[in-house]
C-alpha atoms as a PDB file:
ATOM      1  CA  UNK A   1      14.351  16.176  27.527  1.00  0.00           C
ATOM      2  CA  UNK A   2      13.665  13.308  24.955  1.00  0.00           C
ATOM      3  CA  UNK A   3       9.952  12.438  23.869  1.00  0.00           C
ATOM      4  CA  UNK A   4      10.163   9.076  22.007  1.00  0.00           C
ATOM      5  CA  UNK A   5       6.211   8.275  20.277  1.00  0.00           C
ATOM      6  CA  UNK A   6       5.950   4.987  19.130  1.00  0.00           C
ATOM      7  CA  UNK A   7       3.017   4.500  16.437  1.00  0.00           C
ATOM      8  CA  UNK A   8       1.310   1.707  14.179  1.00  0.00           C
ATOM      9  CA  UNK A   9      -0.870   2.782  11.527  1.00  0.00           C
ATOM     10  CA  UNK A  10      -3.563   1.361  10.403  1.00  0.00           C
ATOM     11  CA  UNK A  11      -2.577   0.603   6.690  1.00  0.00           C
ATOM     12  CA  UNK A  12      -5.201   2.418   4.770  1.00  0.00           C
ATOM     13  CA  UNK A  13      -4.712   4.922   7.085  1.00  0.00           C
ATOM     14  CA  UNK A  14      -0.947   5.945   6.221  1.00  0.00           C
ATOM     15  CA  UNK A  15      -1.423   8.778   3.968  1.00  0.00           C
ATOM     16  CA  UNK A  16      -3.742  10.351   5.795  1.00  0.00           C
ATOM     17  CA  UNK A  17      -1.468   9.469   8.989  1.00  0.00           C
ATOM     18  CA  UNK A  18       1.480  11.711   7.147  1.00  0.00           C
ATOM     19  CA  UNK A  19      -0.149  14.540   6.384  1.00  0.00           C
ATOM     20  CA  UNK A  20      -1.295  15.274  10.091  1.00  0.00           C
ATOM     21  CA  UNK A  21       1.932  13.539  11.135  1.00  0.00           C
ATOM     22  CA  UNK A  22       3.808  16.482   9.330  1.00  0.00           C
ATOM     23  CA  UNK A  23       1.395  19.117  10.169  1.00  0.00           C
ATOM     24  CA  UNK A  24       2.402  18.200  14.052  1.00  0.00           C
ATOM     25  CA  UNK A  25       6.198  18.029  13.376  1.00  0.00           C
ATOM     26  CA  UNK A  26       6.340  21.964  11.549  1.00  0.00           C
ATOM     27  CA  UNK A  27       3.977  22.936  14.282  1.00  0.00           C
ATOM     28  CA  UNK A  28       5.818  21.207  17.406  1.00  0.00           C
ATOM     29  CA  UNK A  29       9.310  22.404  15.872  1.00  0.00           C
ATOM     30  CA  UNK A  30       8.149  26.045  15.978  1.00  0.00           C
ATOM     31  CA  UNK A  31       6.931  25.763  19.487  1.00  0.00           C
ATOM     32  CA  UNK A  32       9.343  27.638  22.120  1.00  0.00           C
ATOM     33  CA  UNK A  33      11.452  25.042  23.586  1.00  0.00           C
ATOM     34  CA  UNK A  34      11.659  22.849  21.152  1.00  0.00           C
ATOM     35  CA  UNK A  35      15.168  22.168  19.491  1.00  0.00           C
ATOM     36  CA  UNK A  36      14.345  19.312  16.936  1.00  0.00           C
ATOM     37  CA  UNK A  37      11.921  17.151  16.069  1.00  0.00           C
ATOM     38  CA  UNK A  38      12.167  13.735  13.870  1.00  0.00           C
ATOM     39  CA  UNK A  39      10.445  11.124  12.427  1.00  0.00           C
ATOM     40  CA  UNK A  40      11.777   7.330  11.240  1.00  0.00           C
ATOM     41  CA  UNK A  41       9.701   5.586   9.090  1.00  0.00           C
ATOM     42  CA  UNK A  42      10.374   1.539   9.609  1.00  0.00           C
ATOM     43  CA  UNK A  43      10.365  -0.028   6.699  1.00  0.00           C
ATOM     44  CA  UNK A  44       8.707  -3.686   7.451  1.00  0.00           C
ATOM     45  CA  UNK A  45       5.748  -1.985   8.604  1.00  0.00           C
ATOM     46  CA  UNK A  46       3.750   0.768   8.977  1.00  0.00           C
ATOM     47  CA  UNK A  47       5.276   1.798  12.238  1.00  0.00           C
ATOM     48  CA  UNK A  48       6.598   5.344  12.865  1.00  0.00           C
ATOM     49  CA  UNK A  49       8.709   6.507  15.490  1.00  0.00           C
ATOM     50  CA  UNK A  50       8.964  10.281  16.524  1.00  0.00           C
ATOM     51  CA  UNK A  51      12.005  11.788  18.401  1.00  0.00           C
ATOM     52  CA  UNK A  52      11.298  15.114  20.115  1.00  0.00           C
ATOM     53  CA  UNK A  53      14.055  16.960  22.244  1.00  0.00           C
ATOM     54  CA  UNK A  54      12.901  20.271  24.557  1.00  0.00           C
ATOM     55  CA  UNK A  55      15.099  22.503  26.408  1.00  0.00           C
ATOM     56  CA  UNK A  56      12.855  21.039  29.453  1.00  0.00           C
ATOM     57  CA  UNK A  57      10.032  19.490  31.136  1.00  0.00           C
ATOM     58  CA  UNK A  58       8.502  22.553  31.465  1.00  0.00           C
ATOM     59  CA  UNK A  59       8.714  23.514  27.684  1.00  0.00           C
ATOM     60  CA  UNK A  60       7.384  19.821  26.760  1.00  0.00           C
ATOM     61  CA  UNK A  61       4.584  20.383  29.118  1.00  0.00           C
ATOM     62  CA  UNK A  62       4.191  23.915  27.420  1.00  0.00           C
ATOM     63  CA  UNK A  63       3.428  22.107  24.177  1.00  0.00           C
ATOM     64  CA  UNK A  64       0.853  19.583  25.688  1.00  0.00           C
ATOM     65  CA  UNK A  65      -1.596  21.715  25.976  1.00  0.00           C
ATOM     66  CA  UNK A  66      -1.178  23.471  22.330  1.00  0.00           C
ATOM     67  CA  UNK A  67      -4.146  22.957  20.221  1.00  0.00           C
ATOM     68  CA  UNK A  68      -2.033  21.455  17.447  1.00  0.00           C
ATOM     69  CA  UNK A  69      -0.618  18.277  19.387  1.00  0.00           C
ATOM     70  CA  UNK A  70      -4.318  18.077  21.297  1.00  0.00           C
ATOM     71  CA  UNK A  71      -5.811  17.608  17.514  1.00  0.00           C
ATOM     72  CA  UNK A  72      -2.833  15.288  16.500  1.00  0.00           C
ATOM     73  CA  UNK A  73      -4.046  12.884  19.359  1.00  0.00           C
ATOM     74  CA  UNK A  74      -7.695  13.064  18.484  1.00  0.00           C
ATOM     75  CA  UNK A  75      -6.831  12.161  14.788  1.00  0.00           C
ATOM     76  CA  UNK A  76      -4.568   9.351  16.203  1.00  0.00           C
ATOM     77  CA  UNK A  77      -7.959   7.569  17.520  1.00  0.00           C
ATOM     78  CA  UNK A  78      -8.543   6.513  13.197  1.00  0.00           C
ATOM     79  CA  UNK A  79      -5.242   6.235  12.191  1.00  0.00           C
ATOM     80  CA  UNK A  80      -3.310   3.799  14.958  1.00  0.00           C
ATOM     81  CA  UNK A  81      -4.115  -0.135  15.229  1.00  0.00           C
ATOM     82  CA  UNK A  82      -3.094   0.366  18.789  1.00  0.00           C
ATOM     83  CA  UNK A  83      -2.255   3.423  21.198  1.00  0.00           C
ATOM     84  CA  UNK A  84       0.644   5.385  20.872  1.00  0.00           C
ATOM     85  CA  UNK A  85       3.567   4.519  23.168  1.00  0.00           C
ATOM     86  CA  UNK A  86       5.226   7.464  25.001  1.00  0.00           C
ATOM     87  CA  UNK A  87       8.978   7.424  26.207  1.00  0.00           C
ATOM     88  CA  UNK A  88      10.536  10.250  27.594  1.00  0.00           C
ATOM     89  CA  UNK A  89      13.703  10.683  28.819  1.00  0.00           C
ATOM     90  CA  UNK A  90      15.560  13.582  30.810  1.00  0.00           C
ATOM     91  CA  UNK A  91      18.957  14.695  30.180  1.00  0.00           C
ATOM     92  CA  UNK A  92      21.074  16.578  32.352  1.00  0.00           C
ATOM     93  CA  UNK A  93      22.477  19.553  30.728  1.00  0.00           C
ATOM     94  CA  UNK A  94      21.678  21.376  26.957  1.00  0.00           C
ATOM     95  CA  UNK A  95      25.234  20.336  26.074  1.00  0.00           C
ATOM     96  CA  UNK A  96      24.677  16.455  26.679  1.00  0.00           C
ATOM     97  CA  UNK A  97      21.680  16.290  24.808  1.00  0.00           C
ATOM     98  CA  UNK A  98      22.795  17.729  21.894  1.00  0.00           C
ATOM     99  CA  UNK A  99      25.644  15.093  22.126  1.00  0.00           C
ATOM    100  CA  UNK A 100      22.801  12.404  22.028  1.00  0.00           C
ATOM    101  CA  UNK A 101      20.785  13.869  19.263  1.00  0.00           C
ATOM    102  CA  UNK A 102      23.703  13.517  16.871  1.00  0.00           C
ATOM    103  CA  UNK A 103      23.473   9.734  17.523  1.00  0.00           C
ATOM    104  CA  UNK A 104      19.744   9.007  17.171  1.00  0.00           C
ATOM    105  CA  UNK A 105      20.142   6.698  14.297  1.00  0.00           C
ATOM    106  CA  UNK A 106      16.294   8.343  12.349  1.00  0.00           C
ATOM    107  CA  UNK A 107      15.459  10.133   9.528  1.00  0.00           C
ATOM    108  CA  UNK A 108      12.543  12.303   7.910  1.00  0.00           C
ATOM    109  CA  UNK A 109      10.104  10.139   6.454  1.00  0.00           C
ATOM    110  CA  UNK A 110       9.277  12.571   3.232  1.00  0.00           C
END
């Protein structure tokens, strides 16, 4: 499964935005089921988008009710100028999503 989060931060907001940005990432990557997680900074903006991929539904459901990505979202209330958008994706098969997530075009933002 693919978890696309689309975000816009408030501008005064961005640094403060990264550190509990990266604070979710180490803690969603070390969650069972997940097998990568990435950010992409956009450069005309302060808009950030976050690729997760999970083994499943059931192991992205897993993590929705960790404490870490529940305090992630109540942090989100300051930092975004409007609410996160939420994509998700499911892919048939471990070997066909690892065949996308060679060609998501993103990279780490720090």
């Amino acid at each position: 499964m693919i978890v696309q989060h689309q975000m816009s931060v408030i501008e005064e907001k961005v640094e403060e935005f990264c550190l509990a940005l990266k604070q979710y990432m180490e803690s969603a990557s070390a969650q069972g089921g997940c097998l990568h997680v990435s950010i992409q900074k956009l450069p005309s903006n302060f808009h950030f988008i976050v690729y997760e991929f999970w083994e499943n539904s059931n192991a992205w459901n897993s993590h929705l009710q960790m404490n870490y990505g529940k305090e992630f979202q109540r942090s989100n209330v300051d930092f975004l100028e409007t609410p996160e958008l939420i994509t998700t994706m499911l892919v048939p098969g471990k070997y066909q999503l690892f065949t996308l997530f060679f060609f998501v075009p993103c990279k780490r933002f720090y």
